[in-house]
N, C-alpha and C. Protein backbone atom coordinates (compact mmCIF):
# COMPACT_ATOMS: atom_id res chain seq x y z
N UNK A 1 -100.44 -38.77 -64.50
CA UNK A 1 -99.06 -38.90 -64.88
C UNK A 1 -98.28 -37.65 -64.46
N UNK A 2 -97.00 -37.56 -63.86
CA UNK A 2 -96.40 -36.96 -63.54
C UNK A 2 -95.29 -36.62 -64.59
N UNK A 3 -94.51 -35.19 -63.99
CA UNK A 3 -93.81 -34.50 -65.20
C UNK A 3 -93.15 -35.77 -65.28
N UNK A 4 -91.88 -36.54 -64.52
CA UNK A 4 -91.17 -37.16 -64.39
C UNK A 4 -91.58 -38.74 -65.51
N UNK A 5 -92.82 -39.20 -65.75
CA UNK A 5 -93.04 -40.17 -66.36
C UNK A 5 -93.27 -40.08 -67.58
N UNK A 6 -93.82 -38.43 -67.74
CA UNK A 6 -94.19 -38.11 -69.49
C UNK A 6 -92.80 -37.74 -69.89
N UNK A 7 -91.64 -37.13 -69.82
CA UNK A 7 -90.65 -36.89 -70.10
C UNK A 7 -89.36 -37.61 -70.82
N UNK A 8 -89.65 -37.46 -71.82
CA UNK A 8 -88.95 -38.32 -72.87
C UNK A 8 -87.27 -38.71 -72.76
N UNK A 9 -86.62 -39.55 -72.57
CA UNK A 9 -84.92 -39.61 -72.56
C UNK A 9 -84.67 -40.04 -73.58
N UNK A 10 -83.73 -39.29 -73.92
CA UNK A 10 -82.72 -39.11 -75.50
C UNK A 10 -81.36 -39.14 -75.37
N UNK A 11 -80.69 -40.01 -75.77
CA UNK A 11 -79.47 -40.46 -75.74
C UNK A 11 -78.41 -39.43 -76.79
N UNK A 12 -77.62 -38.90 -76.07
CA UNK A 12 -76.65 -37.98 -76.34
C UNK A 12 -75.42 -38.34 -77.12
N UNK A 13 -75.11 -38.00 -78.24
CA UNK A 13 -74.10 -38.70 -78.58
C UNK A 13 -72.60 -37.83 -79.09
N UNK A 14 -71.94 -38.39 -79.51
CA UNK A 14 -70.42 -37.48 -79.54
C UNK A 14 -70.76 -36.32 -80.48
N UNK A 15 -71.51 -36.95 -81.65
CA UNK A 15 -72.01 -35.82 -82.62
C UNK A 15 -72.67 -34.77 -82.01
N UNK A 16 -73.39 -34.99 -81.26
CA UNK A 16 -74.65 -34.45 -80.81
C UNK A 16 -73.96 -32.79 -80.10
N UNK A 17 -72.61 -33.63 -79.03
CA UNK A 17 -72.17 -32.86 -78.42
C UNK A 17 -71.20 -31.45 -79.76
N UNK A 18 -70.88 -32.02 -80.45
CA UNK A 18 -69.62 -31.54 -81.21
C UNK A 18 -70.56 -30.18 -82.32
N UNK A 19 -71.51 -30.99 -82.29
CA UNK A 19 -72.86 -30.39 -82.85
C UNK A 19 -72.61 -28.67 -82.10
N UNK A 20 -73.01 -29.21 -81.33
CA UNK A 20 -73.68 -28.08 -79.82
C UNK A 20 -72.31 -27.04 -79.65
N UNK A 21 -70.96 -27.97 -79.77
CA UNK A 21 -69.80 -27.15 -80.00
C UNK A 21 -69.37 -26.08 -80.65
N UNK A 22 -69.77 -26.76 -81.85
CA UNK A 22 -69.33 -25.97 -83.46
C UNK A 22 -70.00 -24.63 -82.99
N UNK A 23 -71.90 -25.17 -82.89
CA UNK A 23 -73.28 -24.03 -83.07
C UNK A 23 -72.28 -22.72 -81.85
N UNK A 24 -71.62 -23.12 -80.60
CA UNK A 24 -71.15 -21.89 -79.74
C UNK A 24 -70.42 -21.27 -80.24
N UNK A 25 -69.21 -21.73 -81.21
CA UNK A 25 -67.78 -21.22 -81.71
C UNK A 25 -68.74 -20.43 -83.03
N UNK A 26 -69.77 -21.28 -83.54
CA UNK A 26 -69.98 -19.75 -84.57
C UNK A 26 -70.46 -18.70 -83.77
N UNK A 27 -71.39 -18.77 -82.29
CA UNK A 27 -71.76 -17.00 -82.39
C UNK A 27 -71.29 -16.63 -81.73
N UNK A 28 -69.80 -17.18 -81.25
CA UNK A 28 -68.73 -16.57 -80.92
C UNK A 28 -69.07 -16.74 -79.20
N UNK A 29 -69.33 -17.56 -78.71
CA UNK A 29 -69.59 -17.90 -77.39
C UNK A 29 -68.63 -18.59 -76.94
N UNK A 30 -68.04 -19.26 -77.71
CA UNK A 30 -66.92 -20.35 -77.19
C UNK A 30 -65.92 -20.25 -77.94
N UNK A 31 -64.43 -19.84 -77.57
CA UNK A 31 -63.10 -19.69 -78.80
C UNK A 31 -62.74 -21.14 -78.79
N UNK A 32 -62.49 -21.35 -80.47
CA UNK A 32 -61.53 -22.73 -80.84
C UNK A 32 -60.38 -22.20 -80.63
N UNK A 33 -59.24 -22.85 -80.02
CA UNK A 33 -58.00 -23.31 -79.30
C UNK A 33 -57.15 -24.18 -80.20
N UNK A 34 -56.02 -24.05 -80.85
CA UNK A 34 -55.25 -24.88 -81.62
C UNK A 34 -55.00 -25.89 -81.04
N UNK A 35 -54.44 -26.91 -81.68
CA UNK A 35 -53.92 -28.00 -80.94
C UNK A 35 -52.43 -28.15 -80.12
N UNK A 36 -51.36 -27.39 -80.90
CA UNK A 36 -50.13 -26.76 -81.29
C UNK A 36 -50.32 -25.49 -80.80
N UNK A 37 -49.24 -24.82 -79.85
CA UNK A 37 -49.14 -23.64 -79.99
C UNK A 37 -48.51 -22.88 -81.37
N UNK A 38 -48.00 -23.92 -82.35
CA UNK A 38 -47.90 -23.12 -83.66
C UNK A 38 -48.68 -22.38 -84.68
N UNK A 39 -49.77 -23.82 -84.23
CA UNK A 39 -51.35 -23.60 -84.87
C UNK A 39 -51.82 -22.30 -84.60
N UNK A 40 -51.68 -21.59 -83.50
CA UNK A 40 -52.52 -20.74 -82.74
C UNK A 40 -52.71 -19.85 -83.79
N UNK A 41 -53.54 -19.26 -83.92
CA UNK A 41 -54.36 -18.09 -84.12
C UNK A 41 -54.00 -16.92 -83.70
N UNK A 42 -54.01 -16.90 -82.61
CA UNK A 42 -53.44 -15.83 -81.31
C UNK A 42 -51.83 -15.18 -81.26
N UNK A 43 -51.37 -15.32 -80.85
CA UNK A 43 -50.00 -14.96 -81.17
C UNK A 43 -49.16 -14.61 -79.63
N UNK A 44 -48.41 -14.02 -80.23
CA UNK A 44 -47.77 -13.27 -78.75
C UNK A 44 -48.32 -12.84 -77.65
N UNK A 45 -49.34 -11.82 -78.09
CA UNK A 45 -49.99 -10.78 -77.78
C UNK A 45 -50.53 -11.75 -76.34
N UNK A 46 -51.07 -12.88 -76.90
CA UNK A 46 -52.00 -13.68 -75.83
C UNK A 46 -50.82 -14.42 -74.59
N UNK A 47 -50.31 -14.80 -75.10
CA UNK A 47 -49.17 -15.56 -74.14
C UNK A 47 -48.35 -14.21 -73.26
N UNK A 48 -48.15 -13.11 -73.87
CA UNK A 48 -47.71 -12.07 -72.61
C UNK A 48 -48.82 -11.71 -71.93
N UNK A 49 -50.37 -11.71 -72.23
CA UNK A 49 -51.52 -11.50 -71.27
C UNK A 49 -51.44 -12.58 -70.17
N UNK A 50 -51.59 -14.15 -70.76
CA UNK A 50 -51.45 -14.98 -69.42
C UNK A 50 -50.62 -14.90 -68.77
N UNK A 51 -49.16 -14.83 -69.42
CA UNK A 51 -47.92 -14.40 -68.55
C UNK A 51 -48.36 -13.08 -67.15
N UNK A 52 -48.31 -12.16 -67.90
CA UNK A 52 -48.79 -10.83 -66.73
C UNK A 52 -50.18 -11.13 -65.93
N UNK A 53 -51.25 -11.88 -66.05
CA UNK A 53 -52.34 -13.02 -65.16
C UNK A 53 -51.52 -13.79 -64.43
N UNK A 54 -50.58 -14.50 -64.70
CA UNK A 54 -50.02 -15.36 -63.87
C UNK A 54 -49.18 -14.66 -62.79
N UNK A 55 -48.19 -13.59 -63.37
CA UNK A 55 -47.57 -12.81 -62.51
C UNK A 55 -48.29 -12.11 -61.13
N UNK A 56 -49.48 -11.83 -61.61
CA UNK A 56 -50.49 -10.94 -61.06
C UNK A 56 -51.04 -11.93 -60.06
N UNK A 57 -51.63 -13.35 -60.25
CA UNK A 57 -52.22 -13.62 -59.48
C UNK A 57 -51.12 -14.58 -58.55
N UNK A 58 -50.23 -14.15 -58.67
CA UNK A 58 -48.90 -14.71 -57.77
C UNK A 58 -48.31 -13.71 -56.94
N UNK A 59 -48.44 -12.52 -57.43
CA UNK A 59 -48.17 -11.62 -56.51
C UNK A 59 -49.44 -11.14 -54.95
N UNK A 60 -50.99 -11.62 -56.08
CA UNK A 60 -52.01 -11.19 -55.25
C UNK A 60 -51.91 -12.68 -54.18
N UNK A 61 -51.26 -13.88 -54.62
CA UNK A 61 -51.17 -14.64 -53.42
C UNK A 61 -49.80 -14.59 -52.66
N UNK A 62 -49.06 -14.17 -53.50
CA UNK A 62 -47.96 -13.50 -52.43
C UNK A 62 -48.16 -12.76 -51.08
N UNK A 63 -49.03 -12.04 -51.26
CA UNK A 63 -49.36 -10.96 -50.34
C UNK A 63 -50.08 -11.81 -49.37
N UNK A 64 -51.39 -12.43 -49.58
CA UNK A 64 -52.05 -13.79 -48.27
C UNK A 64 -50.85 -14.40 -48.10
N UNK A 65 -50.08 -14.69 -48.94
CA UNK A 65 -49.68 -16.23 -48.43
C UNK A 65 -48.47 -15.01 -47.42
N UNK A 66 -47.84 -14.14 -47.32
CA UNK A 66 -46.91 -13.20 -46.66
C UNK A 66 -47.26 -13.07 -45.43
N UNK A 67 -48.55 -12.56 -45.47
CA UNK A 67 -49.77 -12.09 -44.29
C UNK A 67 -49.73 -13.29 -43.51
N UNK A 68 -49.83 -14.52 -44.03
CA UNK A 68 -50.05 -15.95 -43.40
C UNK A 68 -48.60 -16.30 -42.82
N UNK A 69 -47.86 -16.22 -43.27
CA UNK A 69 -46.83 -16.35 -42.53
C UNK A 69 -46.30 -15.48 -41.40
N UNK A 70 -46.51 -14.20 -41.89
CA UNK A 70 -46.48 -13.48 -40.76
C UNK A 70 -47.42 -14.05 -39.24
N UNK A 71 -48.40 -14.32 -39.73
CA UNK A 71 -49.25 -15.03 -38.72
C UNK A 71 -48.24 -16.19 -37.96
N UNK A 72 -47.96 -17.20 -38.57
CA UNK A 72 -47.84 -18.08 -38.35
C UNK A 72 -46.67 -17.96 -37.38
N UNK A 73 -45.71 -17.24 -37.68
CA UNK A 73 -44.35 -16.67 -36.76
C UNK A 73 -44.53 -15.66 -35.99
N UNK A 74 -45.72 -14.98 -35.92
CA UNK A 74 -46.23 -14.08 -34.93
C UNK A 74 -47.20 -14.80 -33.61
N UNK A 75 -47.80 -15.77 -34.28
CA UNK A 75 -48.96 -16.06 -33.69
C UNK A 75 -49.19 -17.62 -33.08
N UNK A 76 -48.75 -18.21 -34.14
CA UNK A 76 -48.24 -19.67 -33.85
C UNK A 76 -47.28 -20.31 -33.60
N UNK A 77 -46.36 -19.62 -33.61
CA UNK A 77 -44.82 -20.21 -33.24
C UNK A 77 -44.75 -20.01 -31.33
N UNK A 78 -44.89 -18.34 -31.20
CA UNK A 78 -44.66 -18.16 -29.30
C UNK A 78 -45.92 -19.51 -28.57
N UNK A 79 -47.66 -19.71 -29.71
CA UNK A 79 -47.97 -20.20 -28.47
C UNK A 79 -47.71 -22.24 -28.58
N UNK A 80 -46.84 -22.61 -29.68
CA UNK A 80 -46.99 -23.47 -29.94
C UNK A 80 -45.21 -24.45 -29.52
N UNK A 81 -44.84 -23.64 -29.94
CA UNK A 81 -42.94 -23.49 -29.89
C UNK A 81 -42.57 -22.37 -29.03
N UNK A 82 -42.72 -21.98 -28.06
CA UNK A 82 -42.13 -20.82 -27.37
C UNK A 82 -40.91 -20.55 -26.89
N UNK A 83 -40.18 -19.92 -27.54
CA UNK A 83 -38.67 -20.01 -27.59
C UNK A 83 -38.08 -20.64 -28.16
N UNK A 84 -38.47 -21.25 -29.27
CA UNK A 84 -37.79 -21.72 -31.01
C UNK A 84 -36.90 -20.97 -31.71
N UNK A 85 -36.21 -21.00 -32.39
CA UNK A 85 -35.50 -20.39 -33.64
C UNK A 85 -36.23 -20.56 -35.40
N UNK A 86 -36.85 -19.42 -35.37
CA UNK A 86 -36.97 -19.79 -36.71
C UNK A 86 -36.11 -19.38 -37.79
N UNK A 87 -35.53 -20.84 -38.72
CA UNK A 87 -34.21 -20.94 -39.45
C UNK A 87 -34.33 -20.62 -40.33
N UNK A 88 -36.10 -20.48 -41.18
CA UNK A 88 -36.21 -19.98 -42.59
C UNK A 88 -36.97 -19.76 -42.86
N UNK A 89 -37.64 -18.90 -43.79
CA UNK A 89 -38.76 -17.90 -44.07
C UNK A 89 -38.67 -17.58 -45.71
N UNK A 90 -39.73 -18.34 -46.74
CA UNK A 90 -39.67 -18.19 -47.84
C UNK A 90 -41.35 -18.07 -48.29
N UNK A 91 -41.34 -17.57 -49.24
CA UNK A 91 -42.64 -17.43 -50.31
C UNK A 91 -42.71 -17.75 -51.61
N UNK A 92 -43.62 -17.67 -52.49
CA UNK A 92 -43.72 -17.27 -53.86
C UNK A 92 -42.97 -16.86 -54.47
N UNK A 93 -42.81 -15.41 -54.25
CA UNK A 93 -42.16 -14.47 -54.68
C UNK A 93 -40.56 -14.40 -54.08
N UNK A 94 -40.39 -14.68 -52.80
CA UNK A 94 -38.80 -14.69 -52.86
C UNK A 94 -38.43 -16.24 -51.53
N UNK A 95 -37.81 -16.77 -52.51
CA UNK A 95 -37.99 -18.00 -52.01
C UNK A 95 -36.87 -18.33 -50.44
N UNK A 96 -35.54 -17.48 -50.70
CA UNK A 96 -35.47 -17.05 -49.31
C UNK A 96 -35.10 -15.94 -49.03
N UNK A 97 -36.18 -15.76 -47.73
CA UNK A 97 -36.21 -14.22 -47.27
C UNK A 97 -35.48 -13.82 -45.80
N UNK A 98 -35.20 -15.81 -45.35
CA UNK A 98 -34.59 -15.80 -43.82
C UNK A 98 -34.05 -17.11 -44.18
N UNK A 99 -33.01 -17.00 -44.12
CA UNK A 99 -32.08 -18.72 -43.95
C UNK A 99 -30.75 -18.75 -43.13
N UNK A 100 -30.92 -19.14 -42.06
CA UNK A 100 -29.93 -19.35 -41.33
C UNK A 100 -29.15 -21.05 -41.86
N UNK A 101 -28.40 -20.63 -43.10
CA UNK A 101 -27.39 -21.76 -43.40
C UNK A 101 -26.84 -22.30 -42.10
N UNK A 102 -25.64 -22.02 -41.84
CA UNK A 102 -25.26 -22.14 -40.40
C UNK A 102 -25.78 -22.93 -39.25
N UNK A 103 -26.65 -22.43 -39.05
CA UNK A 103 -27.59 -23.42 -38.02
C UNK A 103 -28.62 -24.67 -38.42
N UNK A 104 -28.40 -24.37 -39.68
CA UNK A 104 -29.46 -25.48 -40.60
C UNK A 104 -28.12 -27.14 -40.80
N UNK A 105 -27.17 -26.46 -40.98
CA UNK A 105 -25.90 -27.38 -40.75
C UNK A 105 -25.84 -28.25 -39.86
N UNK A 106 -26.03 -27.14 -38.87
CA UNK A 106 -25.64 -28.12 -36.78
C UNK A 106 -26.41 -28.89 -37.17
N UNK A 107 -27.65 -28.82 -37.59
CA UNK A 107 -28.94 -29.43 -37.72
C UNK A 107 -28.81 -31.11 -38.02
N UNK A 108 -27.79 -30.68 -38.94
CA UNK A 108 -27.93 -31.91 -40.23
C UNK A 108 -28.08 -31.52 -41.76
N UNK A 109 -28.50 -30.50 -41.97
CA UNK A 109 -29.76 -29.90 -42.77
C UNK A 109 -28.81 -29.47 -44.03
N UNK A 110 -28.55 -29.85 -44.94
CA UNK A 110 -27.75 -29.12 -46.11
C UNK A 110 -29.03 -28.87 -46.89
N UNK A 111 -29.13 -27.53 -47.51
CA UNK A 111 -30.59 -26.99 -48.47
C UNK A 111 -29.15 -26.22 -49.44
N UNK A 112 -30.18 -27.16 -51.11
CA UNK A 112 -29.54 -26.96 -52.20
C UNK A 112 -30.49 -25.63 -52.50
N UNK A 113 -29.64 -24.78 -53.38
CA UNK A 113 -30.91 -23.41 -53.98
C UNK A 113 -32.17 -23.97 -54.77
N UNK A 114 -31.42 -24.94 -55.35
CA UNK A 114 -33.16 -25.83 -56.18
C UNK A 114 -34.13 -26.32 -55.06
N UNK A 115 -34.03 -26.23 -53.76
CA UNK A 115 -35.13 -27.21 -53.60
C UNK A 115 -36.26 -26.41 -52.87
N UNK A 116 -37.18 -27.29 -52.64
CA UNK A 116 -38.52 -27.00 -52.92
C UNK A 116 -39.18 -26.95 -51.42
N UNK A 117 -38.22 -25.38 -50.72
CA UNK A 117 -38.80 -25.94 -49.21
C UNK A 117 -39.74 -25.30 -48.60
N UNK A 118 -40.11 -26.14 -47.61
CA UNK A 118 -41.83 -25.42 -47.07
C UNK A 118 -41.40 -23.47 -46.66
N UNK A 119 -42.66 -22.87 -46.54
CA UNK A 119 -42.60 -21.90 -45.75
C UNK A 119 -42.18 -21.14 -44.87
N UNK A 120 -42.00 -22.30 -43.86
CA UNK A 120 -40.86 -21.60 -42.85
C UNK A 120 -40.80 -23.46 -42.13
N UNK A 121 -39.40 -22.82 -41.56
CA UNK A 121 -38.59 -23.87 -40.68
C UNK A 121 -38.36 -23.43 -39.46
N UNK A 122 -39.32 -23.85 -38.33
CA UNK A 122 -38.93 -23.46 -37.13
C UNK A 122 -38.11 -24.78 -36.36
N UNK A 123 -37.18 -24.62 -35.13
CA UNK A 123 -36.14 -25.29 -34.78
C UNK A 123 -36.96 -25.27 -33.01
N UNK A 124 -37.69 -25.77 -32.84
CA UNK A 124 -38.16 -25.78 -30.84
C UNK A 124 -37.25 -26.73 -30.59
N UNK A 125 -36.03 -26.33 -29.52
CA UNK A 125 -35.15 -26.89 -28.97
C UNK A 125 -35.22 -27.60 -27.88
N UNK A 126 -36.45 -27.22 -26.85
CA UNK A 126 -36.96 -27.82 -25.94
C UNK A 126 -37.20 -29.18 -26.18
N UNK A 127 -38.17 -29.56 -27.56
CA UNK A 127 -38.31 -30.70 -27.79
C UNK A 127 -37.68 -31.21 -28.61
N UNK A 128 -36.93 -30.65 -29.30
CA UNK A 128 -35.89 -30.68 -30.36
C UNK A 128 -36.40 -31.52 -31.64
N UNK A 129 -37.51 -30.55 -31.90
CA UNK A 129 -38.28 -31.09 -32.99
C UNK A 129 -38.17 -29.90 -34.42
N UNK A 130 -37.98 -30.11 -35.56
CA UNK A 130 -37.79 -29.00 -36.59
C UNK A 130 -39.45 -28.96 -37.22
N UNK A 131 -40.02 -27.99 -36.63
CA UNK A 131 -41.44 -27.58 -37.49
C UNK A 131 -41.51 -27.56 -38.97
N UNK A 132 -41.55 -28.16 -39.93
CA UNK A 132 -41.52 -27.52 -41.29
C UNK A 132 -43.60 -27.11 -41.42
N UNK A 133 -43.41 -25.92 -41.82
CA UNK A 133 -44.59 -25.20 -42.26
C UNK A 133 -45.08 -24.70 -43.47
N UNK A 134 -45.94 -25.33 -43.45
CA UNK A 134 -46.63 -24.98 -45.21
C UNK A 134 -47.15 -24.01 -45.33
N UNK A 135 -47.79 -22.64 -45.49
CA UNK A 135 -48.77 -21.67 -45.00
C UNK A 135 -49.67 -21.58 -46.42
N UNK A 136 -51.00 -22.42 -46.68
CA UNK A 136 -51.81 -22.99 -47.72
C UNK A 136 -53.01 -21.31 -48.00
N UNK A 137 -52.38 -20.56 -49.10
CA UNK A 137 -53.78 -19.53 -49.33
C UNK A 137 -54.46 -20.06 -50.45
N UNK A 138 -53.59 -21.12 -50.96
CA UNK A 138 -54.05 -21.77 -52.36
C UNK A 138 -54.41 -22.79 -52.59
N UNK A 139 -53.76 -23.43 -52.43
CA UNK A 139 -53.45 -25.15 -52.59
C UNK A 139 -54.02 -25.87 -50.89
N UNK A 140 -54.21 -27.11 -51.03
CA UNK A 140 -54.62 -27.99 -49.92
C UNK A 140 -53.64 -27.91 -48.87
N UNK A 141 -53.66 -28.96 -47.78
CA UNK A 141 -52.42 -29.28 -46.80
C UNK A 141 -51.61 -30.12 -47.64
N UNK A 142 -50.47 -30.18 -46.53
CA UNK A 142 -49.48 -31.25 -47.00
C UNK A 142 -50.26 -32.73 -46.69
N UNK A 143 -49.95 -33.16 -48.43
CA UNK A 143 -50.46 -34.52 -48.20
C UNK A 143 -48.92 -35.22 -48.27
N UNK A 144 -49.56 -36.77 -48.56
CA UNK A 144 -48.13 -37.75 -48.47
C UNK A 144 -47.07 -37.46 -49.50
N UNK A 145 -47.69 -36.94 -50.78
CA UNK A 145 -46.54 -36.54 -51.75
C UNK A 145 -45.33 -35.64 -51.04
N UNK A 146 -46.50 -34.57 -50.77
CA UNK A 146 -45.20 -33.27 -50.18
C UNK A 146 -44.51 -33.95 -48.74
N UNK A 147 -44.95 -34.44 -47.84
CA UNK A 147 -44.45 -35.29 -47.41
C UNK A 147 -43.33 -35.78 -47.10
N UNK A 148 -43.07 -36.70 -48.35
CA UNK A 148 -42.49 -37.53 -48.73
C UNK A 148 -41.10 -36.76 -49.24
N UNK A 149 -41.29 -35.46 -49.86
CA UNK A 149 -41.04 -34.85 -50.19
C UNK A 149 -40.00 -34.09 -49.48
N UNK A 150 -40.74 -33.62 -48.15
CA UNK A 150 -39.70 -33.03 -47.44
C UNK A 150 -38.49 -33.92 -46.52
N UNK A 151 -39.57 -34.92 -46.47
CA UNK A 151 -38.45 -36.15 -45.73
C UNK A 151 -37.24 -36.30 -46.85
N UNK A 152 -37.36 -35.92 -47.73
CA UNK A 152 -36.66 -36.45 -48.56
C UNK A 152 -35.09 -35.28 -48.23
N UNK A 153 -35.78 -33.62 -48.32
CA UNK A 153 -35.12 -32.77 -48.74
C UNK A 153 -34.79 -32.58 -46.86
N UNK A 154 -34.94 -33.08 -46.01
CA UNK A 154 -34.10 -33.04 -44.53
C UNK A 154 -34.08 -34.24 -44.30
N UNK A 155 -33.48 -35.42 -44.68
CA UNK A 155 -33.34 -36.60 -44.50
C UNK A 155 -32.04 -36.99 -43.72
N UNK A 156 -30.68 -35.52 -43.56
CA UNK A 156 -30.07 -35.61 -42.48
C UNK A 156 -29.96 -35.32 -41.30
N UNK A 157 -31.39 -34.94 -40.97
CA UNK A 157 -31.41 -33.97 -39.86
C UNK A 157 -31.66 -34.66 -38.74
N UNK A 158 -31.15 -34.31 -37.88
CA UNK A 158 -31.17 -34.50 -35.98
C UNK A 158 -32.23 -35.14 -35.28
N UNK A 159 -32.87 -33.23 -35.14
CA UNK A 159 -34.23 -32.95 -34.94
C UNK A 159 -34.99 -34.19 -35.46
N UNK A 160 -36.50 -34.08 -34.82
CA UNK A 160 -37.32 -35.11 -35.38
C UNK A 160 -38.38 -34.01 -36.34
N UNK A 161 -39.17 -34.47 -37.44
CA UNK A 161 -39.62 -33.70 -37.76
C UNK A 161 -41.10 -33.65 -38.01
N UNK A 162 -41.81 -32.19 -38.19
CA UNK A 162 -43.29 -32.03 -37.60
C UNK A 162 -44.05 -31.37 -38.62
N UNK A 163 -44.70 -31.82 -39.14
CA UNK A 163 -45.30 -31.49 -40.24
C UNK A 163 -46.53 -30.57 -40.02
N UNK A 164 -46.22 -29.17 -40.13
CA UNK A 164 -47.75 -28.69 -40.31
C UNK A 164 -47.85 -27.35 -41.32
N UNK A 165 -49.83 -27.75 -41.55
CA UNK A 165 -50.42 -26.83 -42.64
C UNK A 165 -51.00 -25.37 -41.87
N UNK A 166 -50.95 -24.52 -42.24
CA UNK A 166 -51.65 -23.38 -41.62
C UNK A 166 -52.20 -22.60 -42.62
N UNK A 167 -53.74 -22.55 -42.23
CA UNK A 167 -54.38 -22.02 -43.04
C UNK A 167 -54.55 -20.73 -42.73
N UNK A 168 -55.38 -19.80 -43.76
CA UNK A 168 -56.24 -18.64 -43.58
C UNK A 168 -56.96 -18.56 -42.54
N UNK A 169 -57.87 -18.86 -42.67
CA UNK A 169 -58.82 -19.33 -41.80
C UNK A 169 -59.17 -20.54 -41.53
N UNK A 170 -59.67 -20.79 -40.32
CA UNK A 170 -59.88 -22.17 -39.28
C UNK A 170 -61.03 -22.77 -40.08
N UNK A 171 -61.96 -22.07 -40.57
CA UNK A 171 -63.19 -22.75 -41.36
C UNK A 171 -62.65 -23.68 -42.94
N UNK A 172 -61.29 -23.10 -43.11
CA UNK A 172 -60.77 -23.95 -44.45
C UNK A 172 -61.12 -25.46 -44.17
N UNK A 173 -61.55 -26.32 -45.30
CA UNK A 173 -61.36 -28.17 -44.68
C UNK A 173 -60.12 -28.40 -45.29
N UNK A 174 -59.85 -28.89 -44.34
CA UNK A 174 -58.55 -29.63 -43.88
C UNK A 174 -58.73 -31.64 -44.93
N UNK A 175 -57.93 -32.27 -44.50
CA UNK A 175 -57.69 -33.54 -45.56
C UNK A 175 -58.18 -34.02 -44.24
């Protein structure tokens, strides 16, 4: 007989688990969590820690996702678009850092301050196609939501438009 045949199966149950729960939260292995942030336990103290975590790890992807763009308008624009205009340049941290209103107009292109636009906007006139660029240090590519999304937020524009993700690195998987 093998381990696999002497080996007894025991059916797990909600108790069983809640059991196993409780036993962590007493030796202090696992914190109970209110249901309510009124409930909490915790207080201020904790919500300005995640706050300054969140800040922090937005600034530490600020900086890739900056670096990545820089790439992308250094590196991918001359060999991909060579002799484009790029109309806009935003991040994380400052959402625009290059916007040529003006030329986003000729375009078609009216951008409200609320909206939610990719990375950068390059304009290749040759083919007269508007690049919108995602530059991903975090999150996946553009799927159909975002998409959908941007069709939505240049839905007067000229240009035809070209959807791409640019990663970190080439080894990232892609959708």
């Amino acid at each position: 007989m093998g381990y696999s045949e002497t080996r007894m199966k025991r059916r797990i149950t909600t108790a069983d688990v809640q059991a196993a729960l409780d036993g962590f939260v007493q030796a202090g292995l696992v914190r109970e969590f209110a249901a309510t942030p009124s409930e909490s336990p915790v207080g201020d103290a904790e919500s300005k820690l995640h706050a300054l975590n969140r800040k922090r790890r937005r600034k530490r992807f600020g900086k890739r996702e900056r670096a990545l763009i820089k790439q992308v308008i250094e590196e991918f624009c001359p060999r991909f678009a060579p002799g484009a205009t790029v109309v806009y340049i935003g991040d994380a941290e400052s959402k625009f850092l290059h916007l040529e209103v003006a030329y986003l107009k000729g375009l078609g292109v009216v951008i409200a301050p609320s909206a939610k636009m990719p990375d950068v906007v390059v304009h290749d006139t040759k083919r007269n196609w508007l690049l919108l660029v995602e530059a991903v240090t975090s999150a996946g590519a553009v799927d159909w939501k975002r998409r959908k999304e941007l069709k939505e937020l240049f839905e007067g524009c000229k240009p035809g438009l070209v959807f791409v993700t640019a990663f970190e690195l080439r080894l990232t998987p892609t959708i």
